[in-house]
Protein backbone atom coordinates (compact mmCIF):
# COMPACT_ATOMS: atom_id res chain seq x y z
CA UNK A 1 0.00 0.00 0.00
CA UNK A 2 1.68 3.42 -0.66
CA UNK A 3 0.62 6.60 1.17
CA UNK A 4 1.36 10.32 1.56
CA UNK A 5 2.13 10.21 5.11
CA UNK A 6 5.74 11.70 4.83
CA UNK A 7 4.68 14.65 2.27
CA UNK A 8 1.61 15.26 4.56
CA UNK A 9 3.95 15.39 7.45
CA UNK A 10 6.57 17.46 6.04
CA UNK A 11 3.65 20.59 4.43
CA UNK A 12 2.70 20.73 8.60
CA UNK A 13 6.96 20.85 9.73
CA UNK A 14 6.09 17.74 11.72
CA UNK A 15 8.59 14.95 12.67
CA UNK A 16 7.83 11.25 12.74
CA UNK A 17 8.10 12.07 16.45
CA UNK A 18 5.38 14.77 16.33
CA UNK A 19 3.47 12.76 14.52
CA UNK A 20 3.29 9.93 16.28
CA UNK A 21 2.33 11.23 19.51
CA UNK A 22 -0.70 12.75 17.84
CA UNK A 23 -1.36 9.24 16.78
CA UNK A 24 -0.31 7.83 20.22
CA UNK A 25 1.99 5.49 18.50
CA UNK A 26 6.11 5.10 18.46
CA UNK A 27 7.90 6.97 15.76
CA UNK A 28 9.33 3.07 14.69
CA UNK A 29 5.78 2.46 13.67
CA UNK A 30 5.42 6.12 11.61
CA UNK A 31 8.99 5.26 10.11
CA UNK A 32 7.64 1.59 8.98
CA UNK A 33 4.14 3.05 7.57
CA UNK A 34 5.95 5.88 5.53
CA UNK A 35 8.71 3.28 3.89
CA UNK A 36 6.32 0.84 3.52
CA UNK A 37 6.53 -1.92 5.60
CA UNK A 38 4.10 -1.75 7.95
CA UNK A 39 -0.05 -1.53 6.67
CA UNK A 40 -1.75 0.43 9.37
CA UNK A 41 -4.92 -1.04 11.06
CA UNK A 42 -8.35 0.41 9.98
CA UNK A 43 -8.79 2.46 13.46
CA UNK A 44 -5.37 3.44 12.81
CA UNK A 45 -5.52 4.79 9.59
CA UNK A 46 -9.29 6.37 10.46
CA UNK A 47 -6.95 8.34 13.59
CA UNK A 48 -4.27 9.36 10.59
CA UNK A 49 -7.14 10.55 8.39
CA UNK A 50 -8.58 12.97 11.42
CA UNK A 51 -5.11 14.35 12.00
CA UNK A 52 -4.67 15.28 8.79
CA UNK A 53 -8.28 16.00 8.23
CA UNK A 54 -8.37 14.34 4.89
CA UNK A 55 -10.15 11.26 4.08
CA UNK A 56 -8.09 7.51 3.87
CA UNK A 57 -8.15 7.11 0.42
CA UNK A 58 -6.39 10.62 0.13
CA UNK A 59 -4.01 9.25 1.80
CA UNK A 60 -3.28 6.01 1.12
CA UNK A 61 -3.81 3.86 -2.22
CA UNK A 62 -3.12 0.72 -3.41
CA UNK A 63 -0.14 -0.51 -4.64
């Protein structure tokens, strides 16, 4: 699955720090969702669409 997660991050001047303690996850799990190696779970991807306010499939898409 790709996704958009690092440009998203980058437009707000976030780290993968910042950004996972507004998803209340570790910044190893951020790193492994933006390079791909890690799928997120539907409630987490539905808690990365709020904080970016955009809907999933903005976000992510299939490979």
């Amino acid at each position: 699955m790709n996704n958009r997660l690092k440009v998203l991050r980058a437009e707000r001047n976030w780290s993968q720090a910042d950004l996972a303690d507004a998803l209340g996850v570790s910044r190893q799990t951020v790193n492994a969702l933006e390079t791909g190696r890690y799928d997120p779970s539907l409630p987490l991807a539905f808690r990365i669409a709020k904080v970016f306010g955009q809907p999933i499939e903005s976000i992510f898409t299939e490979d």
